[in-house]
Structure formats: C-alpha cells, structure tokens
PDB file of N, CA and C in Angstrom:
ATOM      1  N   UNK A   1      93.973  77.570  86.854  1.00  0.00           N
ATOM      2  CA  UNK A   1      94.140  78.631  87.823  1.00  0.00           C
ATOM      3  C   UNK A   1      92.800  79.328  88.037  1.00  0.00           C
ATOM      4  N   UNK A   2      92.533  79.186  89.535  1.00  0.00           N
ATOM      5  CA  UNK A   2      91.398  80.225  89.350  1.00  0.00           C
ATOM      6  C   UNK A   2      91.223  81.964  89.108  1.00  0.00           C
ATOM      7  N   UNK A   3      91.863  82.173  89.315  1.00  0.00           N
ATOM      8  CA  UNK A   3      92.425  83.685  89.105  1.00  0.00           C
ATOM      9  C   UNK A   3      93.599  83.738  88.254  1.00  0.00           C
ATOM     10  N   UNK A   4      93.445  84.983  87.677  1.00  0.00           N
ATOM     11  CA  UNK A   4      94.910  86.257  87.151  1.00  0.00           C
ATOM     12  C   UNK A   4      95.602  86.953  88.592  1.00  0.00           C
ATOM     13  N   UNK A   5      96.515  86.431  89.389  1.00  0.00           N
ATOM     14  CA  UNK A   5      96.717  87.303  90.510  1.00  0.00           C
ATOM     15  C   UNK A   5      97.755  88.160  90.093  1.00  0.00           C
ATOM     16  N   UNK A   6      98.344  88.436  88.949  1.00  0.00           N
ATOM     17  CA  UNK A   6      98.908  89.331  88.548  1.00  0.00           C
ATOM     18  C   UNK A   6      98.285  90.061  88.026  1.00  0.00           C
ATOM     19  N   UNK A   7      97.075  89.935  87.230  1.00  0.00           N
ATOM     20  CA  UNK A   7      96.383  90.856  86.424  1.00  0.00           C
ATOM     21  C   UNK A   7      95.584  91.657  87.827  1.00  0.00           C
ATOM     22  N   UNK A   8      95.546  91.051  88.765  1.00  0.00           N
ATOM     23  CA  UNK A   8      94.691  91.758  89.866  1.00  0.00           C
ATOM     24  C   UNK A   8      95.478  92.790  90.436  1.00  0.00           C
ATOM     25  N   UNK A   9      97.037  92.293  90.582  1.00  0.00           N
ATOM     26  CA  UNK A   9      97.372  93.269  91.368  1.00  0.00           C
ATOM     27  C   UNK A   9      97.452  94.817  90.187  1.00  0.00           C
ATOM     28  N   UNK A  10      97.936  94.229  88.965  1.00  0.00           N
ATOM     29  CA  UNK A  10      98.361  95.865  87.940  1.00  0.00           C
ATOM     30  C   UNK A  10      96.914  96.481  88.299  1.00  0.00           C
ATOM     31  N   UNK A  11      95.447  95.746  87.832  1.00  0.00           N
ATOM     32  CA  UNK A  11      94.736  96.170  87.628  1.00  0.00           C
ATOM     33  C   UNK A  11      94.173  97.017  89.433  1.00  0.00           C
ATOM     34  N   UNK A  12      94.346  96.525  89.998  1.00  0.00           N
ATOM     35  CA  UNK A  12      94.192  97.634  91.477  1.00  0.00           C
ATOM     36  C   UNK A  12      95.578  98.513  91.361  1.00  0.00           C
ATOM     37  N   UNK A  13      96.027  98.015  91.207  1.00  0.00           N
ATOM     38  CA  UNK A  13      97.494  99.445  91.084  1.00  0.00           C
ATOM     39  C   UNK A  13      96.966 100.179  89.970  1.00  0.00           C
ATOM     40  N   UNK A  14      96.127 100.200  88.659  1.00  0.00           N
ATOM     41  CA  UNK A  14      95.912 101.433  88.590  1.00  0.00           C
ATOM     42  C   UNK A  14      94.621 101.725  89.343  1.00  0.00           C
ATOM     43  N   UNK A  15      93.658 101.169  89.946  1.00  0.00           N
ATOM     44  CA  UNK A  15      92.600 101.665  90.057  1.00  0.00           C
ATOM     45  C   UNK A  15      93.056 102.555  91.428  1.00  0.00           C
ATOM     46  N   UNK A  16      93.850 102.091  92.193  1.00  0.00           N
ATOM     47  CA  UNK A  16      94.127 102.671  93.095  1.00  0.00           C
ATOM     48  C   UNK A  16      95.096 104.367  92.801  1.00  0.00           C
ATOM     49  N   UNK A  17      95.835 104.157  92.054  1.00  0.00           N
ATOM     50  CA  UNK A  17      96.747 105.351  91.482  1.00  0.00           C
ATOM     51  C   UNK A  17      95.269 106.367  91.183  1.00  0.00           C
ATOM     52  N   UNK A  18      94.233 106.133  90.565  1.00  0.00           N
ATOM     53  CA  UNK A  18      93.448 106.676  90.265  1.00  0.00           C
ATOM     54  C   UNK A  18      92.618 107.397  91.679  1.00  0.00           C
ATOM     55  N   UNK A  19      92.531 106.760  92.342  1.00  0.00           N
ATOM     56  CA  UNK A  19      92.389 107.173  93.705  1.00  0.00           C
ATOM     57  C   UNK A  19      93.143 107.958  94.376  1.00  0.00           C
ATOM     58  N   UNK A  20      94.113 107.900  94.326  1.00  0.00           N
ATOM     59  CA  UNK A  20      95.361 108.678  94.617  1.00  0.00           C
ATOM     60  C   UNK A  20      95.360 109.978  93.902  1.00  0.00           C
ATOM     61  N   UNK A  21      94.783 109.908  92.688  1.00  0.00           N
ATOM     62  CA  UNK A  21      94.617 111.462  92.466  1.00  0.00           C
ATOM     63  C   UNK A  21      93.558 112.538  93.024  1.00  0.00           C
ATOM     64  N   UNK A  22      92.738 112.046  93.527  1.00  0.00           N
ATOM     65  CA  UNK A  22      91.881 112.506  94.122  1.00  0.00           C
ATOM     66  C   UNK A  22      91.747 112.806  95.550  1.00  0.00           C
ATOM     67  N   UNK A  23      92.598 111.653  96.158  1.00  0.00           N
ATOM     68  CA  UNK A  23      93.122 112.371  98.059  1.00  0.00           C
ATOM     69  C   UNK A  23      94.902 112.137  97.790  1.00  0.00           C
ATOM     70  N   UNK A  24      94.979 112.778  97.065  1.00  0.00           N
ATOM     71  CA  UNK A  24      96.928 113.165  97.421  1.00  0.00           C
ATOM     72  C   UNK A  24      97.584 112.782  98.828  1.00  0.00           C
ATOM     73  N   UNK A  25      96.710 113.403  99.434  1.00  0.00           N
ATOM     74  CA  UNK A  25      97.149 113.498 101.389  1.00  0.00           C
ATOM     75  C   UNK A  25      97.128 112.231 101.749  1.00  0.00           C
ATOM     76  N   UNK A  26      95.603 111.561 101.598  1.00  0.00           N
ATOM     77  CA  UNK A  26      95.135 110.474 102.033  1.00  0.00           C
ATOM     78  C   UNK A  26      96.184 109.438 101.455  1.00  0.00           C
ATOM     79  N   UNK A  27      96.727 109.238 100.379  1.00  0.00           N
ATOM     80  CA  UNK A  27      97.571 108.189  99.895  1.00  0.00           C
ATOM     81  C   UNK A  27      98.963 108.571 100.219  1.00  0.00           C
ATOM     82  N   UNK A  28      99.198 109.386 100.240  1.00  0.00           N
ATOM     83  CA  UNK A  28     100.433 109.739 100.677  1.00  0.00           C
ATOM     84  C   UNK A  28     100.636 109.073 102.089  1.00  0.00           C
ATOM     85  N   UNK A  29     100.032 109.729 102.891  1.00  0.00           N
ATOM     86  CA  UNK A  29     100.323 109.567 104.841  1.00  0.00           C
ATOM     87  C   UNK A  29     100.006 107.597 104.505  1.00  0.00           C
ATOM     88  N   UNK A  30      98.930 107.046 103.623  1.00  0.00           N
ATOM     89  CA  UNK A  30      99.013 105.446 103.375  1.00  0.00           C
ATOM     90  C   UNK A  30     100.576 104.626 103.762  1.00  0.00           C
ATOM     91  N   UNK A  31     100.884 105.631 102.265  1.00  0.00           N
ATOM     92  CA  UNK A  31     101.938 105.141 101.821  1.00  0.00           C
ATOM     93  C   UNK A  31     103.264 104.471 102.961  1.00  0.00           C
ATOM     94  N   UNK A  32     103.216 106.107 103.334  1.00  0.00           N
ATOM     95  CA  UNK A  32     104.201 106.563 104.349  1.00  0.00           C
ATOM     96  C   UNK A  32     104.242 105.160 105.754  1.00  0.00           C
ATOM     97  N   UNK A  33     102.840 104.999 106.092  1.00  0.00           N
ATOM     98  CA  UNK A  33     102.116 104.038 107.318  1.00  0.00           C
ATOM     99  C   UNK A  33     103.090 103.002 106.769  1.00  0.00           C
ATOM    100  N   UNK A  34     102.502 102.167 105.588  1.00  0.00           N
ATOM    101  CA  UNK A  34     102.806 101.363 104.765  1.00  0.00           C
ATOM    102  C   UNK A  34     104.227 101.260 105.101  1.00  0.00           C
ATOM    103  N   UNK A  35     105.237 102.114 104.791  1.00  0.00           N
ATOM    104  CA  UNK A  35     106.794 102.253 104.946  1.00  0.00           C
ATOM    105  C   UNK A  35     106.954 101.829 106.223  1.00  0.00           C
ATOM    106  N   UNK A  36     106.907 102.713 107.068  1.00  0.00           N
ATOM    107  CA  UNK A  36     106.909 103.029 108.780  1.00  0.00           C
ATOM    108  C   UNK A  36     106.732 101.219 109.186  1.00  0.00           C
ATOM    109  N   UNK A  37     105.866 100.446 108.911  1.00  0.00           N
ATOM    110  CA  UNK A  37     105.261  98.944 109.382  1.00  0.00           C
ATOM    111  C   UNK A  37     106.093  98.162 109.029  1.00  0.00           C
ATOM    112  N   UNK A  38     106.611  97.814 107.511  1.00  0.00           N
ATOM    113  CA  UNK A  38     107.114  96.980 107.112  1.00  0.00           C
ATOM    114  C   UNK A  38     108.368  96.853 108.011  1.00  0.00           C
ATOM    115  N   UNK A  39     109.497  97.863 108.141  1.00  0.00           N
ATOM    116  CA  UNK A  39     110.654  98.060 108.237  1.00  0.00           C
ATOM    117  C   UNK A  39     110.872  96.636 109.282  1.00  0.00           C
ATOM    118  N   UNK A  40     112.295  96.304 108.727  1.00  0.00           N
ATOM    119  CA  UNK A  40     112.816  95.338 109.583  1.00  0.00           C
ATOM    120  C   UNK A  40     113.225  95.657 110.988  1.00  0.00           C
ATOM    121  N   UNK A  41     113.095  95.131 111.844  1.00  0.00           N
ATOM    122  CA  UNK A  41     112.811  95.181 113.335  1.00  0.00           C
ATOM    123  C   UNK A  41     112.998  93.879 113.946  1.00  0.00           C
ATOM    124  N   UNK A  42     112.127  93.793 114.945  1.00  0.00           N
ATOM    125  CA  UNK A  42     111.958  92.381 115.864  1.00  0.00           C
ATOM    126  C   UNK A  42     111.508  91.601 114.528  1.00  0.00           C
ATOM    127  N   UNK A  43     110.585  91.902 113.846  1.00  0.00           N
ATOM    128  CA  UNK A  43     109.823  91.290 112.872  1.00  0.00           C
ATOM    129  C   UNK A  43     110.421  91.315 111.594  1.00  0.00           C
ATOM    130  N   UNK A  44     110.845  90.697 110.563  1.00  0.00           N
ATOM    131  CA  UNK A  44     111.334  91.199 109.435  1.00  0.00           C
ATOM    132  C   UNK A  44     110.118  91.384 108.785  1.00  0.00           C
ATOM    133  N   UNK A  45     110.876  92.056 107.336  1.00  0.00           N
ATOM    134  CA  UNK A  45     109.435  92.463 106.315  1.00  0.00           C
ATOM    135  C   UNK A  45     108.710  91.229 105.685  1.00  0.00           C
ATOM    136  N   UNK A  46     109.098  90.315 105.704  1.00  0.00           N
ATOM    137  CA  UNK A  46     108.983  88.961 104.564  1.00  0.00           C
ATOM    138  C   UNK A  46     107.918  88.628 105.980  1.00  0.00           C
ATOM    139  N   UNK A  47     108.095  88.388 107.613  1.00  0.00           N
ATOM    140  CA  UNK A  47     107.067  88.176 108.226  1.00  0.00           C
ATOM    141  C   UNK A  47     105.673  88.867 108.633  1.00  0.00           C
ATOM    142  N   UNK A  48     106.239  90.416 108.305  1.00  0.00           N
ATOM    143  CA  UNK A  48     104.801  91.100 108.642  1.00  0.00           C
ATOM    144  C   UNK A  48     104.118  91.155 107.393  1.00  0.00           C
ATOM    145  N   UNK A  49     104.833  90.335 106.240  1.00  0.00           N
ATOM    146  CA  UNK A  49     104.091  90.267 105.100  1.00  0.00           C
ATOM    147  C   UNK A  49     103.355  89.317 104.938  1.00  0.00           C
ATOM    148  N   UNK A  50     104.219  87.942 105.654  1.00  0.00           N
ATOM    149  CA  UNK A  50     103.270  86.462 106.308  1.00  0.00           C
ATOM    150  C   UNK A  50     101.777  87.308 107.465  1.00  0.00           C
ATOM    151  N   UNK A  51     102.297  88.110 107.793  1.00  0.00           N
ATOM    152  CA  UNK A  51     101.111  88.892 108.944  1.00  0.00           C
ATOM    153  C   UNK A  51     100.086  89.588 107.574  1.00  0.00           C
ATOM    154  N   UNK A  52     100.402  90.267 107.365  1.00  0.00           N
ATOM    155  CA  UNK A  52      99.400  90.943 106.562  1.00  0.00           C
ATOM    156  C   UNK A  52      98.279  90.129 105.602  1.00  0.00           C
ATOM    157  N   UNK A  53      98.800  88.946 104.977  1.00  0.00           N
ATOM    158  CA  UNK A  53      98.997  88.155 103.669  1.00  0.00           C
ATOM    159  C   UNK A  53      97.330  87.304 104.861  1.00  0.00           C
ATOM    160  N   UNK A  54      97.933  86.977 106.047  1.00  0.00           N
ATOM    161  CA  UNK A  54      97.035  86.234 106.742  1.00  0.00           C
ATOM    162  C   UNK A  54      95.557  86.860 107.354  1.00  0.00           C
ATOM    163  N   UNK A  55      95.636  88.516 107.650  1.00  0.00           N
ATOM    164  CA  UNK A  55      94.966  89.205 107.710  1.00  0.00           C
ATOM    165  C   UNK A  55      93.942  89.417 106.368  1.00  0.00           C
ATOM    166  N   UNK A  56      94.663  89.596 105.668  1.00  0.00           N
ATOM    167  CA  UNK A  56      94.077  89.323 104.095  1.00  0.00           C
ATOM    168  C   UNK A  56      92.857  88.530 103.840  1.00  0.00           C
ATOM    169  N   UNK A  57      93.179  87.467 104.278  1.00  0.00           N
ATOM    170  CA  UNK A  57      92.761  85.947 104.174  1.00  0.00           C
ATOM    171  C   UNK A  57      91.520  86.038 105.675  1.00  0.00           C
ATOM    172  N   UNK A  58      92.096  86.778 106.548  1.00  0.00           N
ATOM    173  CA  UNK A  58      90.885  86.550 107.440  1.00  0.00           C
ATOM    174  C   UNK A  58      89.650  87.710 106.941  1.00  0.00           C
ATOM    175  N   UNK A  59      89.782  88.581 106.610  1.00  0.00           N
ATOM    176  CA  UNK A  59      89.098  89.343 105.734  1.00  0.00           C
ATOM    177  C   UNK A  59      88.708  89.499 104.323  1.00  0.00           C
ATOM    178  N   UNK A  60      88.899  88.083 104.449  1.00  0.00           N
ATOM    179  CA  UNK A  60      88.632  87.874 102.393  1.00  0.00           C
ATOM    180  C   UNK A  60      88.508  88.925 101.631  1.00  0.00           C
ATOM    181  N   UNK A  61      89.910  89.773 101.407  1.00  0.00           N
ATOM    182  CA  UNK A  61      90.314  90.770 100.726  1.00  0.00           C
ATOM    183  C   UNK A  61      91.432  90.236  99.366  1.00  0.00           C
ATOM    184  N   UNK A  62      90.580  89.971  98.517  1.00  0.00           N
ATOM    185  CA  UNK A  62      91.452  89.530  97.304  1.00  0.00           C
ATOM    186  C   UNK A  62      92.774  90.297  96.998  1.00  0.00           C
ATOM    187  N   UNK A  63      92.303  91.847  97.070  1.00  0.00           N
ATOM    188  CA  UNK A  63      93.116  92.704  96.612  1.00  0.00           C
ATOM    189  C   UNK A  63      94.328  92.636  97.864  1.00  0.00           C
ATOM    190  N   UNK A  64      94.302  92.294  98.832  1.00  0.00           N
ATOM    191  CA  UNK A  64      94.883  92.380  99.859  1.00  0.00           C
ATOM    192  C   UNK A  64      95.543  90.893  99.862  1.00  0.00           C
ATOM    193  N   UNK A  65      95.259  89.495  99.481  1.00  0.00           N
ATOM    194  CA  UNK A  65      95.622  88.717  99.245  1.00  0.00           C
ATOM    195  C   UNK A  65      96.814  88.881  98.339  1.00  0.00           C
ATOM    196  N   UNK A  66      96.289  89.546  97.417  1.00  0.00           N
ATOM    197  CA  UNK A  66      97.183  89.963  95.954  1.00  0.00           C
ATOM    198  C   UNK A  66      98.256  90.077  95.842  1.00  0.00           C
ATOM    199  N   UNK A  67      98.452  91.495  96.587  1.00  0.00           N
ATOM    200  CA  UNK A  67      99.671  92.072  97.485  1.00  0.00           C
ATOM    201  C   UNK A  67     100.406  91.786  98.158  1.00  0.00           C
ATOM    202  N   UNK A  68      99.665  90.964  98.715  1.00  0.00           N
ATOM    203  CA  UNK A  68     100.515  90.646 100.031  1.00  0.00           C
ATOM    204  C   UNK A  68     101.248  89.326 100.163  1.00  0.00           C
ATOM    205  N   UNK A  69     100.643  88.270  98.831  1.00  0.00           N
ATOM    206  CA  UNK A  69     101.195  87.024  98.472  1.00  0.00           C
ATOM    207  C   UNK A  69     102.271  87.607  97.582  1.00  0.00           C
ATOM    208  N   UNK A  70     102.287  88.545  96.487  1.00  0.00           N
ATOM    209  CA  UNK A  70     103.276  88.903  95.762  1.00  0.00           C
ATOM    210  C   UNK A  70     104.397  89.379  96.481  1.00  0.00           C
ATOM    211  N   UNK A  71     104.216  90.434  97.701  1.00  0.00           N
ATOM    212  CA  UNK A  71     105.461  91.071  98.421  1.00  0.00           C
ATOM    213  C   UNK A  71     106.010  89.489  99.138  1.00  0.00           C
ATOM    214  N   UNK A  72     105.393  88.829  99.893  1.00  0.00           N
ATOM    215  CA  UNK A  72     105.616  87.613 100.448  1.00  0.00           C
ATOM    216  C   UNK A  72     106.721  86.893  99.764  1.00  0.00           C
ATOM    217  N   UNK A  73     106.399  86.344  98.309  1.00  0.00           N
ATOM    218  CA  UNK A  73     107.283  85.591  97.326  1.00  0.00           C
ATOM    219  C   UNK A  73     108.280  86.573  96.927  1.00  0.00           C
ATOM    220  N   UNK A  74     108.107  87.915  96.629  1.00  0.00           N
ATOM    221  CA  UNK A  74     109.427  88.723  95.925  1.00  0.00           C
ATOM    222  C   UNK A  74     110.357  88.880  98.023  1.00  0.00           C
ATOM    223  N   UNK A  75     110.240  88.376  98.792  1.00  0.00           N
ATOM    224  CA  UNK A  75     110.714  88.618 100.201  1.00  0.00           C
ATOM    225  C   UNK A  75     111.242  87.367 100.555  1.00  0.00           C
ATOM    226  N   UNK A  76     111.059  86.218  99.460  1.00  0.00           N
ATOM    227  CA  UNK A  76     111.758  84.706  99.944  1.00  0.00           C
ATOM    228  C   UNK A  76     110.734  84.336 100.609  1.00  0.00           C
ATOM    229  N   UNK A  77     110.050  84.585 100.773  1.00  0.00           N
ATOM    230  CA  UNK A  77     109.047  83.427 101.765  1.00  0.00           C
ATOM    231  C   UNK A  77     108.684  82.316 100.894  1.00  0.00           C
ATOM    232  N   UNK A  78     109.007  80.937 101.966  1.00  0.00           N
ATOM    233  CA  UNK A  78     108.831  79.686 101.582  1.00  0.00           C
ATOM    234  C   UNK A  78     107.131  79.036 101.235  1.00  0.00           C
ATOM    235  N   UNK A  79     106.801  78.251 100.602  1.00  0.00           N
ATOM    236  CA  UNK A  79     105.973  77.540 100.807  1.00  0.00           C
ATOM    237  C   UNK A  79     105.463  76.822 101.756  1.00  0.00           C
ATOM    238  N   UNK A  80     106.415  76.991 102.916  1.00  0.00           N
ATOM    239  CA  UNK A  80     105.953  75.686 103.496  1.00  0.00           C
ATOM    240  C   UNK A  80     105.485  77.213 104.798  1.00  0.00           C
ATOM    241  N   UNK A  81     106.076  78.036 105.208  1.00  0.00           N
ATOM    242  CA  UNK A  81     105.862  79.480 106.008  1.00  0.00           C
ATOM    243  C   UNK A  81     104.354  79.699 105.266  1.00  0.00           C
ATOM    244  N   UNK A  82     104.185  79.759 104.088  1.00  0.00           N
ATOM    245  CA  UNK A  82     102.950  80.234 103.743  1.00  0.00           C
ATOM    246  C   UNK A  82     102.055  78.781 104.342  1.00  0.00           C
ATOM    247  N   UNK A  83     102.297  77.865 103.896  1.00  0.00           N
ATOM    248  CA  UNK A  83     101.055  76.404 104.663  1.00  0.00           C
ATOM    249  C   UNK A  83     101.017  76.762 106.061  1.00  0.00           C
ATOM    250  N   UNK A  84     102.047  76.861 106.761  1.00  0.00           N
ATOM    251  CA  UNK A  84     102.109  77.561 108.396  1.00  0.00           C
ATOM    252  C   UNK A  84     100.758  78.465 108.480  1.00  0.00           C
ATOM    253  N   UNK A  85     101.056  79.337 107.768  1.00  0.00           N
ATOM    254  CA  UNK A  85     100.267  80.718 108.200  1.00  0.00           C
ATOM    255  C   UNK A  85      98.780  80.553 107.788  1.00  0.00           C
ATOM    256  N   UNK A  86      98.381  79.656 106.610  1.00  0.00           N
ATOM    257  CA  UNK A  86      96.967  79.271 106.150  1.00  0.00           C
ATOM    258  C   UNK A  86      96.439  78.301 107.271  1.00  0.00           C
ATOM    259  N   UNK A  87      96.999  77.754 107.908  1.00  0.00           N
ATOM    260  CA  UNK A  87      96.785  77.006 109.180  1.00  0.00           C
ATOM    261  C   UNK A  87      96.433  77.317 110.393  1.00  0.00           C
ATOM    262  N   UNK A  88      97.094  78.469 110.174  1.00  0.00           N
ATOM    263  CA  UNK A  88      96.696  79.179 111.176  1.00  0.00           C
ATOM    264  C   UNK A  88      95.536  80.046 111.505  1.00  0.00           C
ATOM    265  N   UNK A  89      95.362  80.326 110.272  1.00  0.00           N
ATOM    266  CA  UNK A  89      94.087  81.119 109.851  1.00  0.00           C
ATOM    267  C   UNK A  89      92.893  80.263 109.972  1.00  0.00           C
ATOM    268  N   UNK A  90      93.358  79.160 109.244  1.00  0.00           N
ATOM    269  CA  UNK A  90      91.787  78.215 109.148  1.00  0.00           C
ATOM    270  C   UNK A  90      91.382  77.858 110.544  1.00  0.00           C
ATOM    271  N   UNK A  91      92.628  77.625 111.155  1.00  0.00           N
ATOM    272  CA  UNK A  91      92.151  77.389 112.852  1.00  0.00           C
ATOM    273  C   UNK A  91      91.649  78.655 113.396  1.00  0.00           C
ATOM    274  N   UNK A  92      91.549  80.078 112.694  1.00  0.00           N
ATOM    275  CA  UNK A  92      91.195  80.712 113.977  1.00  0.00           C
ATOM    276  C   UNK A  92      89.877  81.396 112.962  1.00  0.00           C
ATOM    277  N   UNK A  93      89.599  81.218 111.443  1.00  0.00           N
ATOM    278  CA  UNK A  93      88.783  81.755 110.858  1.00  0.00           C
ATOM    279  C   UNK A  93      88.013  80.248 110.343  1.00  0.00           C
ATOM    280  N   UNK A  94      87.829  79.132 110.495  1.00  0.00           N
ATOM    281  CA  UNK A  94      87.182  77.994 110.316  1.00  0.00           C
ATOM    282  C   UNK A  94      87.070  78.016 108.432  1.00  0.00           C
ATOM    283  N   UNK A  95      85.655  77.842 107.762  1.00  0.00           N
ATOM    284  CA  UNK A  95      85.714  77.267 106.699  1.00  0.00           C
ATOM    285  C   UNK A  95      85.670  78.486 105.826  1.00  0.00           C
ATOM    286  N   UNK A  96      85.381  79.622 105.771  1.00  0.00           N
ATOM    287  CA  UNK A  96      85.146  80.687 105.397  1.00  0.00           C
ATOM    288  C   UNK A  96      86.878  81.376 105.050  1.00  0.00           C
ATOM    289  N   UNK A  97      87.708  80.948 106.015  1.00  0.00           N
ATOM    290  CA  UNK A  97      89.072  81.225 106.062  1.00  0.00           C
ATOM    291  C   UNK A  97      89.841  80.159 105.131  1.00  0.00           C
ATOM    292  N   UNK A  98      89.055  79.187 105.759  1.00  0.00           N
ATOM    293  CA  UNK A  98      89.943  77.782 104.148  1.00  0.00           C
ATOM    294  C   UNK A  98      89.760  78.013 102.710  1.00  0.00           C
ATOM    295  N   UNK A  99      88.547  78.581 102.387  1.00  0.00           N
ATOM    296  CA  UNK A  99      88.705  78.789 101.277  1.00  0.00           C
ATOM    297  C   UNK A  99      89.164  80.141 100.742  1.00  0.00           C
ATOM    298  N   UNK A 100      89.347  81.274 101.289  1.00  0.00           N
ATOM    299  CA  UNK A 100      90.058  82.302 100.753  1.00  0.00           C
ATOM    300  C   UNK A 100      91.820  82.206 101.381  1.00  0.00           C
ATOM    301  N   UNK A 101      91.781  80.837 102.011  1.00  0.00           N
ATOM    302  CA  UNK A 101      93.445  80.721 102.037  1.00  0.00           C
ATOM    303  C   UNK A 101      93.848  79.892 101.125  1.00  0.00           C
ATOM    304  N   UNK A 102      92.612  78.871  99.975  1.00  0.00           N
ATOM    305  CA  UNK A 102      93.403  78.188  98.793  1.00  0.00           C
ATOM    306  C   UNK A 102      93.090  79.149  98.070  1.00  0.00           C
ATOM    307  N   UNK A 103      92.899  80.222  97.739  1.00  0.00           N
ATOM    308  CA  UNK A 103      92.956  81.288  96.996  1.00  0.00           C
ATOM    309  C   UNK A 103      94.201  82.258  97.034  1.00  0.00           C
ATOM    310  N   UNK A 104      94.704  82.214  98.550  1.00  0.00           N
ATOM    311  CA  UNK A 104      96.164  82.510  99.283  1.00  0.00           C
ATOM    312  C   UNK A 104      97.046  82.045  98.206  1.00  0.00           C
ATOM    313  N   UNK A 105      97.042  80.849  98.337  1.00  0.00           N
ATOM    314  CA  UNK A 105      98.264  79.405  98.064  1.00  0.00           C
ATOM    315  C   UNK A 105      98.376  79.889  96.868  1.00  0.00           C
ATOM    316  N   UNK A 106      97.067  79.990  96.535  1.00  0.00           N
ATOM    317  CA  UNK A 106      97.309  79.937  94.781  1.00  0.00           C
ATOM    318  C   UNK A 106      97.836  81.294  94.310  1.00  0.00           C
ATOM    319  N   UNK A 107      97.649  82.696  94.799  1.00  0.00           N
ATOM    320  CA  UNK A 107      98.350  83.467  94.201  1.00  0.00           C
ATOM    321  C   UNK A 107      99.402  83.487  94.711  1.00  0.00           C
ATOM    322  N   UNK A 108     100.247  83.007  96.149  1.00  0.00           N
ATOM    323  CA  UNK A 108     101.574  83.145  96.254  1.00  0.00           C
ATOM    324  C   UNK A 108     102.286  82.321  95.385  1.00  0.00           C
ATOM    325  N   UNK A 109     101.741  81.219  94.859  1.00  0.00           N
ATOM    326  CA  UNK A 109     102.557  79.927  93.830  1.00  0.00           C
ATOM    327  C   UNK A 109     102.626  80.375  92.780  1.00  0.00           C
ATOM    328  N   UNK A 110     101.764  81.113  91.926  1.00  0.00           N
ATOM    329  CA  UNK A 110     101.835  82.240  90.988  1.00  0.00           C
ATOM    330  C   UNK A 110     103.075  82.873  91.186  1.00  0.00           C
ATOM    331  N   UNK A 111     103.117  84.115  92.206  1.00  0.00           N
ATOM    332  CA  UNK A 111     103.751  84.736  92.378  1.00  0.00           C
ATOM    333  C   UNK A 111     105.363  84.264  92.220  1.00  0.00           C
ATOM    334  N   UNK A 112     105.142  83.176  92.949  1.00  0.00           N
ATOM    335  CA  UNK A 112     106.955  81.810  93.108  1.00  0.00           C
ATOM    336  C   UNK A 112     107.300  82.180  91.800  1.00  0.00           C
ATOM    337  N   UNK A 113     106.528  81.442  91.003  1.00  0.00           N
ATOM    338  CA  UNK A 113     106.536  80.851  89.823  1.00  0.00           C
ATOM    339  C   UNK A 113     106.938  81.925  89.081  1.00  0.00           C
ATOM    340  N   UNK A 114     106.603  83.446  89.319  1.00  0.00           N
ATOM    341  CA  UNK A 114     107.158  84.668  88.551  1.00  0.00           C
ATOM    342  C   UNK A 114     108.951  84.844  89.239  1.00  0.00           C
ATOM    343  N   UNK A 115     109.030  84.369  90.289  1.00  0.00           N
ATOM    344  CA  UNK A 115     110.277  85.016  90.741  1.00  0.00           C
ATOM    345  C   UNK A 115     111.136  84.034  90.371  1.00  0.00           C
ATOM    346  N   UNK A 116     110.697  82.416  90.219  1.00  0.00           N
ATOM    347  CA  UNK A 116     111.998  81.545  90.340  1.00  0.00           C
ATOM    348  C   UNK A 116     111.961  81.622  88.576  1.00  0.00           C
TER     349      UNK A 116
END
C-alpha cells in the first residue's frame, strides 16, 4: 500500500479540529456549507461524493482524496462508479490526474475493505 488512508484521514481530523479552535465561525459556517451540498436532491450524496472525490483528484488534494474516498465507500459506491469517475478525470486532467487517481483507487479499496 502506498499510503495509511486511514491514518490520514484521523490524522487531518485532528489537525483540522485544531484549527477549528481557533476560527469557531470559520468551521462552523464550513461545516454547515458541507451539510447544505451533500443533501440528497437531483444528485444523491454517494454522487456528489463521486463529484468531490474527483475534484480531489483534479487538485491533487490527498487530504481531500481521503475524505472523500472514505464518505464514497461508507455511501455504497461501487468500484466500478469509482473507475468511471478516474476516467474521467484522466481524460480531462491527463497524466498528472492518473496518478493522483491510482492514489484515488487505492484509498477508496482501503476504505471497501474497512466497510465490507
């Protein structure tokens, strides 16, 4: 495995909580955004989490990978929805996007692997 993507996410959940003590407001109204987006709609949550998870990946944001592969797998998303969405990425972010989407794969299969 190339990564701990569990140890990444505790370890930004506290670094971030730690942050949070310092703009109360600022993490709060986050939070709140955070709530407000997900909610099921036209879009369910398990897809704007395929949305986010891919955004992630176009912004080679590990920590954002992290997250967003873990909410993804605890939301049922398939393996084969996640190959969809890395495909999609690599087509619109080229080689720079391929490799922080087998970094994708690999913490959502992690993640599987915690839920099944």
């Amino acid at each position: 495995m190339h990564k701990d993507w569990k140890k990444t996410t505790q370890d930004l959940s506290a670094l971030m909580q730690e942050v949070g003590k310092g703009n109360p407001d600022v993490v709060k109204g986050f939070t709140q955004m955070a709530k407000g987006a997900n909610k099921d709609a036209a879009l369910s949550h398990k897809h704007k989490e395929l949305m986010a998870l891919a955004i992630g990946i176009s912004v080679r944001c590990e920590g954002c990978i992290a997250f967003h592969a873990k909410a993804a797998a605890e939301l049922g998303a398939t393996r084969e929805e996640v190959m969809e969405m890395i495909g999609v990425c690599i087509y619109m972010g080229g080689g720079p996007s391929f490799t922080t989407a087998a970094q994708a794969l690999e913490a959502f299969d992690a993640f599987v692997a915690e839920r099944d």
